[in-house]
Protein backbone atom coordinates (compact mmCIF):
# COMPACT_ATOMS: atom_id res chain seq x y z
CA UNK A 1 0.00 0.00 0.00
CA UNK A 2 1.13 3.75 -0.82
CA UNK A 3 1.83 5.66 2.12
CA UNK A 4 1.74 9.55 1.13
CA UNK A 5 4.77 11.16 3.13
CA UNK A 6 5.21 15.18 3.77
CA UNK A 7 8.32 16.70 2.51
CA UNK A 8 9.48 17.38 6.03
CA UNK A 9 8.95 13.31 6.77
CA UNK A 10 10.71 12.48 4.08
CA UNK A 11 13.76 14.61 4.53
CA UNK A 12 14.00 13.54 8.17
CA UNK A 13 13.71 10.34 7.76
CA UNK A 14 16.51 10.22 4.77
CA UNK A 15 18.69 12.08 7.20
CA UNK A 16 18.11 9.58 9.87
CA UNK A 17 18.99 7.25 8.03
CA UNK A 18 22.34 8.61 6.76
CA UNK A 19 23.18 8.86 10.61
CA UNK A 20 22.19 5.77 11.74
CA UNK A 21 24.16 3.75 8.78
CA UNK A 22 27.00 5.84 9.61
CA UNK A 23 27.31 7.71 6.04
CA UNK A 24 27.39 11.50 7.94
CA UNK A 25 31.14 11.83 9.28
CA UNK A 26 31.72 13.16 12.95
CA UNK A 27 32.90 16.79 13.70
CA UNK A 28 32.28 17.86 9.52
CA UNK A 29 29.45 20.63 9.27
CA UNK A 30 27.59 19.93 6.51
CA UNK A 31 25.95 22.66 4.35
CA UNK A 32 21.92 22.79 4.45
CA UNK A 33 22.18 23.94 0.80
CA UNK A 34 24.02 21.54 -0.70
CA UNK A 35 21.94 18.68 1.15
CA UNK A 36 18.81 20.89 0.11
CA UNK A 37 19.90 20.14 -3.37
CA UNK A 38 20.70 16.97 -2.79
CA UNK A 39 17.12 15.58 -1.53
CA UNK A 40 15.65 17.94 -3.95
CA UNK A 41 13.81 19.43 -1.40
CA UNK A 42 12.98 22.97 -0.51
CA UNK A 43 14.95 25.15 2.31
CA UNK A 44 11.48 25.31 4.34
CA UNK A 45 10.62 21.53 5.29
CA UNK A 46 14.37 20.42 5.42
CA UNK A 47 14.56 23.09 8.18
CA UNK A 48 11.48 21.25 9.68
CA UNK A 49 13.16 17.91 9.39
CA UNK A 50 16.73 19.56 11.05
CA UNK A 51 14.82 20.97 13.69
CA UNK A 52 13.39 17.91 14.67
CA UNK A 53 16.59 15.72 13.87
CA UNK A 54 18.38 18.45 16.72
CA UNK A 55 15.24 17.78 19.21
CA UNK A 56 16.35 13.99 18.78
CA UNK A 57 19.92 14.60 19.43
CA UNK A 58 20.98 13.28 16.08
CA UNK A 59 22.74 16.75 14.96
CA UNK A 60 23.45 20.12 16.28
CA UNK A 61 22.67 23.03 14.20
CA UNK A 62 25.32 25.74 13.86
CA UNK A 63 23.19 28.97 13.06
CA UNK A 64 24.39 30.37 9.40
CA UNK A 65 27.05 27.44 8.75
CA UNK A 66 25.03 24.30 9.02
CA UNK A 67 24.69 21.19 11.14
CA UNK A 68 26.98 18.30 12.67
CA UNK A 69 26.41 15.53 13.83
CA UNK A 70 25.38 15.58 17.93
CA UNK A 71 28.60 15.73 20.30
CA UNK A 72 27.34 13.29 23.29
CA UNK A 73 27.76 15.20 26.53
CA UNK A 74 27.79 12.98 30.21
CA UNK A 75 24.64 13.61 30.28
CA UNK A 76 23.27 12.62 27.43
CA UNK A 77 25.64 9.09 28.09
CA UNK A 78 24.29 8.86 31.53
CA UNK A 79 20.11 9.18 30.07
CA UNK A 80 21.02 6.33 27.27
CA UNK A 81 22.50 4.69 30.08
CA UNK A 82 19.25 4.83 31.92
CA UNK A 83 16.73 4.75 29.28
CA UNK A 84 18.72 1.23 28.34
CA UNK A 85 18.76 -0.41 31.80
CA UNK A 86 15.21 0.47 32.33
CA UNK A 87 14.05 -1.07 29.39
CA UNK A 88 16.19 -3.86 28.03
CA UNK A 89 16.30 -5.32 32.20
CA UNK A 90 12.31 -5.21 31.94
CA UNK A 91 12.75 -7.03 28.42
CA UNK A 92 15.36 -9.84 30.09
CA UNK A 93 12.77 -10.30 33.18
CA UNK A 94 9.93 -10.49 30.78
CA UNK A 95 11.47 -13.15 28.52
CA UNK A 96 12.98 -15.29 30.82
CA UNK A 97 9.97 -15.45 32.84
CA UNK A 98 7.89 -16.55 29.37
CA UNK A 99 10.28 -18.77 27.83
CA UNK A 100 8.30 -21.75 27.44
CA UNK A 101 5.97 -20.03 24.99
CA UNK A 102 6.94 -21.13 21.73
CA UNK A 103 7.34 -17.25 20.27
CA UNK A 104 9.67 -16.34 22.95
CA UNK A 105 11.85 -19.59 22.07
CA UNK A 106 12.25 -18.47 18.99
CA UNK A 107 13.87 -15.08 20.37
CA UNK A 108 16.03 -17.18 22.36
CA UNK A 109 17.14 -19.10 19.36
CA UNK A 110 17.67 -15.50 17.22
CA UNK A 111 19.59 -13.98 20.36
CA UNK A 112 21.85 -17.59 20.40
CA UNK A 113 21.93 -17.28 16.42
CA UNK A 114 23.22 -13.40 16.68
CA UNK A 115 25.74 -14.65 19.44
CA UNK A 116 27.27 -17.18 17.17
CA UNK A 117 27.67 -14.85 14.75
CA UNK A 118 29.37 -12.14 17.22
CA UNK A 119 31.64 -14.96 18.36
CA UNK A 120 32.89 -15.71 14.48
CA UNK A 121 33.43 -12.70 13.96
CA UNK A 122 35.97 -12.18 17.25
CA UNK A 123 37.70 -15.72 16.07
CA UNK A 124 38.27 -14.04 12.71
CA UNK A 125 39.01 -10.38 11.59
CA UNK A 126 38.07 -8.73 14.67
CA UNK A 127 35.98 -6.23 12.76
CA UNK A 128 34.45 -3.85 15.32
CA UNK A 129 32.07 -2.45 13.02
CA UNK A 130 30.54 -5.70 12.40
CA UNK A 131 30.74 -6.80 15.85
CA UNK A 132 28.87 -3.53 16.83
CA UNK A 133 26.20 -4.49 14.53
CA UNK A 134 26.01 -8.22 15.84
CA UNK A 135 25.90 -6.00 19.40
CA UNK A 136 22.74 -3.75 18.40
CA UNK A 137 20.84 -6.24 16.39
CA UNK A 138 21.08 -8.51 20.01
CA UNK A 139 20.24 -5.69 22.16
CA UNK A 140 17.02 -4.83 19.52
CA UNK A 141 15.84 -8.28 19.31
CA UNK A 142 16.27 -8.03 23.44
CA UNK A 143 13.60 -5.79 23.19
CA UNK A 144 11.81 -6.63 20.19
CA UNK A 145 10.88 -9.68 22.23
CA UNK A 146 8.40 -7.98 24.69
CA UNK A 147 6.42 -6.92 21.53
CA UNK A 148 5.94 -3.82 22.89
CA UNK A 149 5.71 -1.20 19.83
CA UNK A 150 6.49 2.34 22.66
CA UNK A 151 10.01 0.21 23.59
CA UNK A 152 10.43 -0.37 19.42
CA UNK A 153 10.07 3.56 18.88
CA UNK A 154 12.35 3.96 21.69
CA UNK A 155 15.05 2.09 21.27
CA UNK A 156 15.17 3.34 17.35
CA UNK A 157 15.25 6.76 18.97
CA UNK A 158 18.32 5.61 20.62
CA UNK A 159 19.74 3.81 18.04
CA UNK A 160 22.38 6.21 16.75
CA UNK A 161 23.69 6.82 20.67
CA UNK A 162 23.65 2.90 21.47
CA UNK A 163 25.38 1.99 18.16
CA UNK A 164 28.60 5.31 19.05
CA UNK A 165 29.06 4.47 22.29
CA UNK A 166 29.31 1.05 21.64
CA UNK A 167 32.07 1.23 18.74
CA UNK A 168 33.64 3.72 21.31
CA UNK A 169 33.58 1.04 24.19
CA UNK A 170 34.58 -1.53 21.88
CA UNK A 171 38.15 -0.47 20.63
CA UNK A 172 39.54 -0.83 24.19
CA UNK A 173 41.78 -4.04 24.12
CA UNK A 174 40.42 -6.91 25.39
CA UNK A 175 37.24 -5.29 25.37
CA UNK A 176 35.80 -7.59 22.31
CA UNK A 177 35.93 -10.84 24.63
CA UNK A 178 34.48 -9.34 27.25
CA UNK A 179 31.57 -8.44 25.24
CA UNK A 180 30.68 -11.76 24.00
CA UNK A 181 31.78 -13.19 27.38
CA UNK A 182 28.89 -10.56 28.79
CA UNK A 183 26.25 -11.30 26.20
CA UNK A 184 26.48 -15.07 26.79
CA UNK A 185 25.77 -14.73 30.37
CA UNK A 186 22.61 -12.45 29.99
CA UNK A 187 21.17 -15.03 27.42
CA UNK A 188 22.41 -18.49 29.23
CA UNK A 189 20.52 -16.40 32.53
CA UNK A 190 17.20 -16.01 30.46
CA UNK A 191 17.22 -19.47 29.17
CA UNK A 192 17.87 -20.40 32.77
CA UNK A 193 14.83 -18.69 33.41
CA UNK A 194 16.96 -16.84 36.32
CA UNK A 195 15.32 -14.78 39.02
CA UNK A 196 14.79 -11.06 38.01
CA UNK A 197 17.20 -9.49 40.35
CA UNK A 198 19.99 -11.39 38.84
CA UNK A 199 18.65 -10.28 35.05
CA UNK A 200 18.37 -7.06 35.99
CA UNK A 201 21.97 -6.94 37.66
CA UNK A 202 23.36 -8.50 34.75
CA UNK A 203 21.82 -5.67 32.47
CA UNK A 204 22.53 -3.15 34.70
CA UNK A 205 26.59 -4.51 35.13
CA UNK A 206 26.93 -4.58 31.27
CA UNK A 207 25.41 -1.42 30.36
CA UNK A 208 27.44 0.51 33.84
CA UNK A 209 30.64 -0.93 31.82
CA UNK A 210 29.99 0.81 28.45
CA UNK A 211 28.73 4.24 30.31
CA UNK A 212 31.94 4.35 32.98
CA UNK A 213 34.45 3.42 29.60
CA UNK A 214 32.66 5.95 27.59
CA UNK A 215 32.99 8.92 30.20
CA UNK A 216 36.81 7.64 30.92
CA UNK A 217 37.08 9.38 27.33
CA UNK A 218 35.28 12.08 27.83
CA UNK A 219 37.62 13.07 31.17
């Protein structure tokens, strides 16, 4: 079926997509003219789009130069942080608790299936942009599981921050094991169907790692 988008719609949601696929480079300002010209879209509703793109923390607009993409502050580390915990720990509870119904299996067997795939790719090239894909797309199907459409929206709201901090976390050495290591245990826990205090401190433990690392740059 046709869905009829706005102008303004349609320019955001090409723009979010540039960020979240990583095509927009940090710390360049990018001219709203050229890109204007580029979408073939009018100066009015890409303003629209840029304003609400800034609202979202995807970019920062620099009045009479442009925009660039959003410089995290510890506060805005510390909210993902939060945001994250409070939802994906809700998620783990929910799932483990359900695990016998046959729909939830099948997360669990997705989750082990992303897992495997995180774990090649550590035996092999070490590729942290692939592993940080392997990382969100087992985080999202986390939450995808508690078919809850409000977390959905969220976590895609989030999805730029969660995928740079992670790539951020994970070039520390060592760091790479550690994350698999970590994701194992939250999954073997929910197919254990362990209590929610221990899924929750699991969550809460990985996700405290990434934040602390992250603001260990930012000193």
């Amino acid at each position: 079926m046709y869905v009829h988008r706005s102008l303004q719609e349609q320019a955001y949601l090409h723009l979010k997509k540039l960020i979240i696929e990583c095509k927009l480079e940090p710390d360049v300002i990018y001219s709203e003219t050229k890109m204007c010209s580029e979408l073939g879209v009018s100066r009015t509703p890409f303003k629209v789009a840029l304003a609400r793109l800034s609202q979202d923390k995807y970019i920062d607009i620099i009045p009479g130069r442009g925009f660039c993409l959003h410089r995290m502050s510890y506060e805005d580390v510390h909210s993902t942080y939060k945001v994250r915990v409070a939802i994906e720990s809700f998620c783990a509870i929910n799932l483990a608790s359900n695990a016998d119904q046959l729909e939830n299996q099948k997360y669990i067997e997705k989750m082990n299936g992303i897992l495997a795939s995180m774990e090649q790719a550590l035996n092999h090239n070490r590729n942290i942009e692939v592993f940080s894909e392997f990382v969100l797309e087992f985080h999202k199907c986390l939450v995808n599981s508690a078919k809850n459409d409000e977390f959905d929206e969220l976590f895609e709201a989030y999805q730029y921050r969660i995928s740079s901090l992670t790539a951020k976390n994970l070039i520390v050495s060592g760091r790479l094991i550690e994350a698999c290591d970590e994701h194992r245990e939250i999954l073997d826990a929910i197919s254990r169907k362990e209590d929610p205090n221990c899924l929750y401190g699991l969550i809460q433990t990985h996700l405290e790692q990434l934040r602390d690392m992250v603001w260990s740059y930012m000193s």
